[in-house]
Protein backbone atom coordinates (compact mmCIF):
# COMPACT_ATOMS: atom_id res chain seq x y z
CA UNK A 1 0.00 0.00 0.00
CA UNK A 2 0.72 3.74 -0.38
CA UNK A 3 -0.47 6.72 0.01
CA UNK A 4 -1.34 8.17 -2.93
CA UNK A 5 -3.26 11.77 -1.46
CA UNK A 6 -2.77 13.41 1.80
CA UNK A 7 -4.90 16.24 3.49
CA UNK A 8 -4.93 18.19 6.32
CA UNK A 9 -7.73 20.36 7.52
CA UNK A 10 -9.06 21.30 10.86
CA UNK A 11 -12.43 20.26 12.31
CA UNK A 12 -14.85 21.29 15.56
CA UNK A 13 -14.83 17.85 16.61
CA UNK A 14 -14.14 13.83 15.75
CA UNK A 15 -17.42 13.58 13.98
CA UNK A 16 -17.05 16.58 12.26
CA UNK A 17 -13.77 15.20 11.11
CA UNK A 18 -15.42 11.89 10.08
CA UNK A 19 -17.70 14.00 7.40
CA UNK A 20 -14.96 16.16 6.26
CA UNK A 21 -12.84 13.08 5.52
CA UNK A 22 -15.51 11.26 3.47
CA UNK A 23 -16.87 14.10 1.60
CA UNK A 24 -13.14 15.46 0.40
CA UNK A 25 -11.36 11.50 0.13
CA UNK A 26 -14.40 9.40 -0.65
CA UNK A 27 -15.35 5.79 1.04
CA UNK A 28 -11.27 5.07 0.72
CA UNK A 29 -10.10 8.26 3.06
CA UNK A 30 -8.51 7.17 6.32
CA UNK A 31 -7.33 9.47 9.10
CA UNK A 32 -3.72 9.33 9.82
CA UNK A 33 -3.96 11.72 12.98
CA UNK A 34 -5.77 14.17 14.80
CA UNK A 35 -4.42 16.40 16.86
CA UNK A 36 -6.40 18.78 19.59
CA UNK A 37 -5.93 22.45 19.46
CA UNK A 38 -6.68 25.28 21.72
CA UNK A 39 -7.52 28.65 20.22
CA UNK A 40 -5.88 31.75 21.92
CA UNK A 41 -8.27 34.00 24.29
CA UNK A 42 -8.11 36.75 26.78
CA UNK A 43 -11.19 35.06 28.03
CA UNK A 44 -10.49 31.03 29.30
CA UNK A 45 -14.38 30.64 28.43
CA UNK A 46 -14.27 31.35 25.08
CA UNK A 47 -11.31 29.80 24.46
CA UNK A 48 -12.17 26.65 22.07
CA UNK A 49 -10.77 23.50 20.98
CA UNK A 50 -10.48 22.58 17.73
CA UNK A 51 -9.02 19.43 16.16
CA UNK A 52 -5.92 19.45 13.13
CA UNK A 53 -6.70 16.42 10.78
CA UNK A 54 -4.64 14.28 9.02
CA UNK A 55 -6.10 12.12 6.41
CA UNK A 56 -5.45 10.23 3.21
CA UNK A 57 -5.47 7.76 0.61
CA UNK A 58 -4.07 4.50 0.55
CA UNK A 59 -3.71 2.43 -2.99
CA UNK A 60 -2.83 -1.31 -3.09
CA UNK A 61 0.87 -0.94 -5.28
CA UNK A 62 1.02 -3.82 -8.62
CA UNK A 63 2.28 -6.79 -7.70
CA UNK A 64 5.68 -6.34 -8.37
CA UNK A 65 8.74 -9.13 -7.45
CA UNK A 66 9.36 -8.53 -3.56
CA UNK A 67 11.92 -5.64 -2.64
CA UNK A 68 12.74 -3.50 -0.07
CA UNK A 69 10.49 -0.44 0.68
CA UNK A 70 12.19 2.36 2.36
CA UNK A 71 8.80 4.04 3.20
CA UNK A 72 7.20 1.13 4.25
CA UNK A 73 8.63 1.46 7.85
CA UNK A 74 8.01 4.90 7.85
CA UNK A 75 4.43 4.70 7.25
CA UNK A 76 4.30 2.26 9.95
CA UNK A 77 5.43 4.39 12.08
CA UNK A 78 3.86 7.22 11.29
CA UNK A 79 0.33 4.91 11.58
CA UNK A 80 1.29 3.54 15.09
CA UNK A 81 2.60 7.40 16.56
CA UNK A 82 -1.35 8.10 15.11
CA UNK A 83 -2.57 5.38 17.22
CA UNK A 84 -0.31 6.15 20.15
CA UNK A 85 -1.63 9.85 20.12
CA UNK A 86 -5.14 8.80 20.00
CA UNK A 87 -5.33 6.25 22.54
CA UNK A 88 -3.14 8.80 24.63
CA UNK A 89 -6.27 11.41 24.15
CA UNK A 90 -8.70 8.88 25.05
CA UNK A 91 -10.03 9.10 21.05
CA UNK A 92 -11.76 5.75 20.80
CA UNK A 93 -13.52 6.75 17.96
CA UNK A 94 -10.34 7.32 15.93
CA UNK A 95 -8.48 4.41 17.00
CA UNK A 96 -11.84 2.41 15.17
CA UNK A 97 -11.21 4.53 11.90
CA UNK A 98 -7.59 3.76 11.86
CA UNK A 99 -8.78 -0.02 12.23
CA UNK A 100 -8.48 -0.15 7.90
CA UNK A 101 -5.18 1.09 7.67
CA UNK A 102 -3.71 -0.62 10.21
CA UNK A 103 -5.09 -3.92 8.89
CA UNK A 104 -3.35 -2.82 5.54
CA UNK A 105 0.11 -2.48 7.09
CA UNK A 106 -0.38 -5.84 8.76
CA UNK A 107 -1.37 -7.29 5.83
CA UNK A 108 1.90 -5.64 3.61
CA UNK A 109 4.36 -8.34 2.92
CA UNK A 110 7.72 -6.02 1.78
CA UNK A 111 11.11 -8.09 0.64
CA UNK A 112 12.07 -8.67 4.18
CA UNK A 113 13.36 -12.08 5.59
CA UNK A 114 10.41 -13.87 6.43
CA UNK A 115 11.68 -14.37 10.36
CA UNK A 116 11.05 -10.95 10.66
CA UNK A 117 7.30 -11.01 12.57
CA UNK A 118 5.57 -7.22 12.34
CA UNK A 119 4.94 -5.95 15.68
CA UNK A 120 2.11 -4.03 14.70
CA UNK A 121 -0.73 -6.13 16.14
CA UNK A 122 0.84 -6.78 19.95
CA UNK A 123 2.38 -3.23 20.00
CA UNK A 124 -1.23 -2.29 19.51
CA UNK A 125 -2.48 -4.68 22.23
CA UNK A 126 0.02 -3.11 24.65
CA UNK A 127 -1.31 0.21 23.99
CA UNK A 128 -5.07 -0.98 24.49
CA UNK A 129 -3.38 -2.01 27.81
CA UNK A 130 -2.62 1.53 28.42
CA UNK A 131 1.12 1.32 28.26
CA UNK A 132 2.24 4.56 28.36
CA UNK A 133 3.27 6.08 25.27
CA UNK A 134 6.90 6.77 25.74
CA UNK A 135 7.50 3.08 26.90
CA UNK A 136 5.80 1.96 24.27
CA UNK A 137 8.02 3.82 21.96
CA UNK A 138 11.22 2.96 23.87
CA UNK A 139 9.70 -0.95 23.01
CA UNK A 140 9.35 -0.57 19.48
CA UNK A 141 12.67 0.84 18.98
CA UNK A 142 14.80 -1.21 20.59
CA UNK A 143 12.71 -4.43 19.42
CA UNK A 144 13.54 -2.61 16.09
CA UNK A 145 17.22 -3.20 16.44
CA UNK A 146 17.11 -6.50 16.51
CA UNK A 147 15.96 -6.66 13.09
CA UNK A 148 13.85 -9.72 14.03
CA UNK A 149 16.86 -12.05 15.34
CA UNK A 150 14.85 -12.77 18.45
CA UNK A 151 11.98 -14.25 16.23
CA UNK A 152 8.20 -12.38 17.20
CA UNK A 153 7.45 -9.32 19.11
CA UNK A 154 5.67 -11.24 21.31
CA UNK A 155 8.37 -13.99 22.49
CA UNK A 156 11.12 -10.98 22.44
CA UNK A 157 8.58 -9.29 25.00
CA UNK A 158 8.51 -12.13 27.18
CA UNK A 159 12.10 -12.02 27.36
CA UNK A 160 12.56 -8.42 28.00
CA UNK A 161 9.28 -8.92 30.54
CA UNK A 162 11.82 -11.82 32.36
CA UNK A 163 14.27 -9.11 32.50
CA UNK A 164 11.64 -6.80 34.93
CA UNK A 165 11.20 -9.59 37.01
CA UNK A 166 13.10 -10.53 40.36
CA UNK A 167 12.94 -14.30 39.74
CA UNK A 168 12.30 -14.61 36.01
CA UNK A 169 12.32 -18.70 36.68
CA UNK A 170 9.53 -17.92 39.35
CA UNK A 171 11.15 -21.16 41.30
CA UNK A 172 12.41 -19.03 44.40
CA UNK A 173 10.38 -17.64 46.91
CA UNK A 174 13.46 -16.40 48.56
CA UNK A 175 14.76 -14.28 45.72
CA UNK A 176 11.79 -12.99 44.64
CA UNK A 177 11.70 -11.74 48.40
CA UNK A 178 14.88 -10.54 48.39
CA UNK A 179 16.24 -11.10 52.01
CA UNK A 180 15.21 -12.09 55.11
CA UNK A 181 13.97 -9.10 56.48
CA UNK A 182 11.36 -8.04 54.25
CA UNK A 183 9.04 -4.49 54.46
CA UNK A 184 5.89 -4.07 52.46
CA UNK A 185 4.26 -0.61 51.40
CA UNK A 186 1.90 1.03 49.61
CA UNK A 187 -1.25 3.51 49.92
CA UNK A 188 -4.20 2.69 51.90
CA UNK A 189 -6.74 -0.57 49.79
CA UNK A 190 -3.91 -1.87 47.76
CA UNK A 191 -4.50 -5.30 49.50
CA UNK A 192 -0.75 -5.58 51.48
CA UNK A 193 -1.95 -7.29 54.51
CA UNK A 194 -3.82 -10.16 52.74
CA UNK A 195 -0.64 -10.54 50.07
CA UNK A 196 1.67 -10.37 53.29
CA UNK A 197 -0.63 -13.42 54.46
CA UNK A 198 -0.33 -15.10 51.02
CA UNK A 199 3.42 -14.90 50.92
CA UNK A 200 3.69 -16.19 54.50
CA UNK A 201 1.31 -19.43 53.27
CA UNK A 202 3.80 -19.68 50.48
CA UNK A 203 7.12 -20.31 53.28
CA UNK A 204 4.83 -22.45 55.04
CA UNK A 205 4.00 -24.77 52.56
CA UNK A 206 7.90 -24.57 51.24
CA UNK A 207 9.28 -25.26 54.94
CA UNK A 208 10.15 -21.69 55.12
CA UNK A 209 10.14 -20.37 59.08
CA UNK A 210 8.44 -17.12 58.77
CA UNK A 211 7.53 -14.83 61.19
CA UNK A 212 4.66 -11.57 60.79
CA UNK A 213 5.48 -8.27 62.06
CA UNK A 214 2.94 -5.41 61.93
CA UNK A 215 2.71 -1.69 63.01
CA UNK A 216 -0.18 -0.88 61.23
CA UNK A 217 -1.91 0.43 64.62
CA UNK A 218 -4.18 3.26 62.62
CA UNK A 219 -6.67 0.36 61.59
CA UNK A 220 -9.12 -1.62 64.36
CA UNK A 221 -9.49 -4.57 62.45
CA UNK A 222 -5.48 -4.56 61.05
CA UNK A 223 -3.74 -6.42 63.73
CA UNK A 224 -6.81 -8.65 64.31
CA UNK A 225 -6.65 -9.79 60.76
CA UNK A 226 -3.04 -10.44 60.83
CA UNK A 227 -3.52 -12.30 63.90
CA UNK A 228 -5.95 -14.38 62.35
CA UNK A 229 -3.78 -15.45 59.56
CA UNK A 230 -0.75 -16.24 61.89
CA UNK A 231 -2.89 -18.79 64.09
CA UNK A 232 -4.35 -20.83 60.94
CA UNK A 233 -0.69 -20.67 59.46
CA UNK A 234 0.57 -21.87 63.06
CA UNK A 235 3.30 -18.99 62.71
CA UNK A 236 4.38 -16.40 65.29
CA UNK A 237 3.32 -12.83 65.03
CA UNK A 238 4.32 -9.37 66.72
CA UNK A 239 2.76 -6.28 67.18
CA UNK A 240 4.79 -2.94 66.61
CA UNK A 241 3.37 0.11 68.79
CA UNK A 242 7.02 1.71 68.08
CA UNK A 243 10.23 1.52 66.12
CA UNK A 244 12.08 1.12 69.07
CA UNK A 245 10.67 -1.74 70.07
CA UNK A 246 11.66 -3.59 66.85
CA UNK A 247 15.78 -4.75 67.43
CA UNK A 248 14.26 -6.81 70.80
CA UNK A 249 11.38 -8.25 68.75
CA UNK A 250 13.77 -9.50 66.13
CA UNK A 251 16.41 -10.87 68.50
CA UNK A 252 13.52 -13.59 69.41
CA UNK A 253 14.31 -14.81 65.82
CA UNK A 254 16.76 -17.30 64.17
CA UNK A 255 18.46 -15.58 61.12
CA UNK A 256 17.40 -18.32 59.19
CA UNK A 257 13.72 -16.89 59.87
CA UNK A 258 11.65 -14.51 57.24
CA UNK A 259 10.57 -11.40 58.61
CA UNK A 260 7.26 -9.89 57.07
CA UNK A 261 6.72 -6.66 57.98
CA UNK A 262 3.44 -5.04 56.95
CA UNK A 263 2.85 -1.26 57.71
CA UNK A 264 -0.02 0.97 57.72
CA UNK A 265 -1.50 2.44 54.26
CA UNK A 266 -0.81 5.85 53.22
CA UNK A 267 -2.19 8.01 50.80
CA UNK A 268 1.39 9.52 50.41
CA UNK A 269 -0.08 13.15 51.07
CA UNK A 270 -0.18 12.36 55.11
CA UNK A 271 3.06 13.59 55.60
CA UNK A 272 2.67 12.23 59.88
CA UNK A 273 2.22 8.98 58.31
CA UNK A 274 4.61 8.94 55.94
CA UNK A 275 7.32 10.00 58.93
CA UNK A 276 6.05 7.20 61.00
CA UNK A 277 6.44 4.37 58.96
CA UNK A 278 9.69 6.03 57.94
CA UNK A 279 10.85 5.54 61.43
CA UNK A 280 9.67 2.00 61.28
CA UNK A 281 11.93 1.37 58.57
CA UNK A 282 14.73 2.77 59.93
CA UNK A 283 14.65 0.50 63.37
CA UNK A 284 13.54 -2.25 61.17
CA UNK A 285 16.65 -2.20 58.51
CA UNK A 286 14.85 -4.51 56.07
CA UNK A 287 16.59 -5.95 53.49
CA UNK A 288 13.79 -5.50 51.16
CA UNK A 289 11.22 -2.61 50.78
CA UNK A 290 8.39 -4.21 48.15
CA UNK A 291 6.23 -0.84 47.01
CA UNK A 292 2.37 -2.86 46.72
CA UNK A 293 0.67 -1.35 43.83
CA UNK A 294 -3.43 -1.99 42.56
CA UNK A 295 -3.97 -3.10 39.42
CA UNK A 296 -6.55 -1.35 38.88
CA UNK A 297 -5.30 2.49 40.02
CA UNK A 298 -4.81 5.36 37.58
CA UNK A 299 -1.34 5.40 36.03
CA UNK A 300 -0.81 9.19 37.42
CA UNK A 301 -1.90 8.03 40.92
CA UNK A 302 0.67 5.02 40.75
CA UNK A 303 3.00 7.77 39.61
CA UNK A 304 2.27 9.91 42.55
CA UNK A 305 2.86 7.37 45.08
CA UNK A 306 5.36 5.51 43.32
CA UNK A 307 7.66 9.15 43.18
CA UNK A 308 6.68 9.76 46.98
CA UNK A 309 7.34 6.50 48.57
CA UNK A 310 11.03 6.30 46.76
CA UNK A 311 11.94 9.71 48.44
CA UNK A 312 10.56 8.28 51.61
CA UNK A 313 11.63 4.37 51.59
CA UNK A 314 14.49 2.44 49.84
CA UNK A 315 12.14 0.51 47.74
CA UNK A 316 13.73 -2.45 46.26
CA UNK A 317 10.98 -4.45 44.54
CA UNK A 318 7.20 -3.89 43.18
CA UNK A 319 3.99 -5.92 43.82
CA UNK A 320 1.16 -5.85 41.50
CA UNK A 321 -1.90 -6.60 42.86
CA UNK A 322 -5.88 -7.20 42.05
CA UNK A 323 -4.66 -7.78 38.77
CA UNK A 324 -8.45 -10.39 38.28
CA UNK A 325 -9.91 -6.69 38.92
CA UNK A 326 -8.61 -4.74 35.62
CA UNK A 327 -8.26 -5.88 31.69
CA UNK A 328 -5.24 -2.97 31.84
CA UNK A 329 -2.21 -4.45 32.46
CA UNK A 330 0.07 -2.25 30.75
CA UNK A 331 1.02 -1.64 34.30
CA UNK A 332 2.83 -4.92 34.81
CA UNK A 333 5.69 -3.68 31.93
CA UNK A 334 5.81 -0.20 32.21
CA UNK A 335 6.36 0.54 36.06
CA UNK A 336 9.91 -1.65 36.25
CA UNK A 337 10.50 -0.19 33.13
CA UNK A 338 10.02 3.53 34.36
CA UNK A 339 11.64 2.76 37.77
CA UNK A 340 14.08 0.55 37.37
CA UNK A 341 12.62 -1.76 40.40
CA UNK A 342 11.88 -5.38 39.12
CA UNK A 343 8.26 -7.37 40.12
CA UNK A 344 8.48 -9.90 42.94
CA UNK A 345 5.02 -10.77 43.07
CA UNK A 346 1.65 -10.96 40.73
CA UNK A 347 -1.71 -11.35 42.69
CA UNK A 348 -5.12 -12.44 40.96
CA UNK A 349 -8.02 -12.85 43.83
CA UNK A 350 -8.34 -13.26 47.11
CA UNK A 351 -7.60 -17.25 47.63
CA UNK A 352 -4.70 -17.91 49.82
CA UNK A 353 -1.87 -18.60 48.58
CA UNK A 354 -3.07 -19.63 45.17
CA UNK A 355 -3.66 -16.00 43.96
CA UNK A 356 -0.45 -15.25 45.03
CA UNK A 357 2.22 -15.84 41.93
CA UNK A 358 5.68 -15.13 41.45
CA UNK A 359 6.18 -12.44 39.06
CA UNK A 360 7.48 -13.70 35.72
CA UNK A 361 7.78 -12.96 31.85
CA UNK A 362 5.52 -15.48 30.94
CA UNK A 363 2.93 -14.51 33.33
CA UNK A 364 2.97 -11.08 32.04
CA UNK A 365 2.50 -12.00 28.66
CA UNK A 366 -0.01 -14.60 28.90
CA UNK A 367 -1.98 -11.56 30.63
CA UNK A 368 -1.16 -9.02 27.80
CA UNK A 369 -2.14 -11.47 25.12
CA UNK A 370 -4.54 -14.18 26.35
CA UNK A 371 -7.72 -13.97 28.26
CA UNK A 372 -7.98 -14.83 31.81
CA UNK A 373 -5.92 -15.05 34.67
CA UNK A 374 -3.39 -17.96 35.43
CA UNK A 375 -5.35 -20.76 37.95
């Protein structure tokens, strides 16, 4: 295919530019992009938005013998920065137009080695996963520069996913932990005490010791729930009122014992909080601080208390959680890609342990591409 007529207009709005695209291009105009504009105002209420359009024609070539097409790539690209800007602006409605030519770059076969699998289709799955734009871009290009020698998109991304993990095997409960003295985090819902409880199961059934620590003291139910899960999982448990109380409490422990330490949930503006389970950390020394983050959240909450909690915490690992309660899960590539801290652990309901899962590149992908959640 190529494109034969290009226009560019602008437009009130997306069904506006629908009209304008089939009355100047006909049944075969496509829109390449659309891009939202402001108009300047003294006055912020009558300042309006207006939409720049880019549309065209695409023609089917003659079949000529297969050779390379030094455009070809660049109309991909120029096709998926279109669908990254639209799905970035929330412009359903435009990703569905762009549905034709998309299908018409998948279906392009140029004079490339046939090894070489298109990423088109599962770059476009990770953005309907809401991977962030600029990690989706960072994919593309370096998946680029392999010039296909690690076969499809797909089974390079579960390799680079491996890579984001903190046991890519998922065969060691240890190092996905990361020590023995281990501190979990994270704002107030994100479900830390019951994956705590799931992680302890996990030693138990491996003939792990493991011991429960708590100092969340700001809910009433908190230490009763912990409580509870200690005395089915026959394991001890102690109560933290205050960071000084912690070098005693661990003392009662062989150092071939985990330590799970779960702490109270902040909404990382709560700045009294934040300072007191600072302080726990500090007496507490843990090896590992795993940041617990909800499937579900908004990416520029996650980004809020993902950028607070490192300034407050030495945060070592990441724990995705609810993941059975989204069908985003762009989240599970780009956050150890934006912050350099690898997934330990993957959780999928509320069964304990067996919605508890070690984080790996498989996993990942199977939730990226497939439907469901690993049973």
């Amino acid at each position: 295919m190529r494109l034969v007529r290009e226009i560019e207009f602008e437009a009130k709005n997306e069904n506006e530019a629908f009209s304008k695209v089939k009355a100047r291009l006909g049944s075969d105009g496509v829109i390449l992009s659309m891009q939202n504009l402001r108009t300047a105002s003294m006055i912020p209420f009558f300042r309006k938005t207006r939409i720049v359009v880019r549309a065209g024609i695409l023609e089917e070539e003659k079949k000529l013998p297969p050779r390379p097409d030094p455009d070809l790539e660049k109309k991909r690209m120029e096709v998926f920065q279109a669908l990254l800007l639209h799905r970035k602006n929330g412009d359903k409605d435009a990703v569905k137009a762009m549905e034709p030519n998309i299908t018409v770059l998948e279906e392009e076969k140029p004079g490339r080695s046939v090894k070489t699998e298109e990423p088109c289709p599962e770059l476009r799955a990770l953005i309907d996963h809401e991977l962030p734009q600029d990690c989706a871009e960072e994919l593309r290009e370096e998946y680029g520069r392999l010039s296909g020698r690690e076969g499809s998109f797909s089974s390079w991304l579960e390799k680079k996913a491996d890579s984001l993990c903190a046991c890519p095997k998922g065969d060691s409960l240890v190092s996905a932990l990361g020590g023995g003295k281990v501190m979990v985090v994270g704002p107030t819902g994100v479900g830390k005490t019951t994956t705590i409880a799931k992680i302890a199961a996990m030693a138990v059934m491996d003939g792990i010791n493991v011991a429960l620590f708590t100092s969340d003291n700001f809910r009433v139910s908190a230490v009763d729930q912990i409580r509870t899960f200690a005395r089915v999982l026959g394991i001890p448990v102690e109560v933290v009122n205050h960071g000084s109380e912690i070098p005693d409490l661990l003392r009662k422990y062989s150092s071939d014992t985990i330590i799970l330490m779960d702490t109270a949930g902040c909404g990382f503006r709560d700045d009294e909080r934040l300072a007191a389970i600072s302080d726990i950390c500090r007496y507490f020394e843990p090896d590992a601080v795993h940041m617990t983050i909800s499937g579900p959240s908004r990416a520029r909450d996650v980004r809020a208390a993902m950028d607070t909690a490192r300034r407050t915490f030495p945060l070592s690992r990441i724990i995705l959680t609810k993941l059975d309660e989204t069908v985003c899960m762009g989240a599970s590539i780009w956050l150890p890609m934006q912050y350099g801290l690898p997934l330990s652990f993957l959780t999928t309901g509320q069964n304990v342990p067996r919605d508890l899962h070690l984080a790996t590149g498989d996993m990942i992908t199977s939730f990226l591409f497939k439907t469901g959640v690993p049973v």
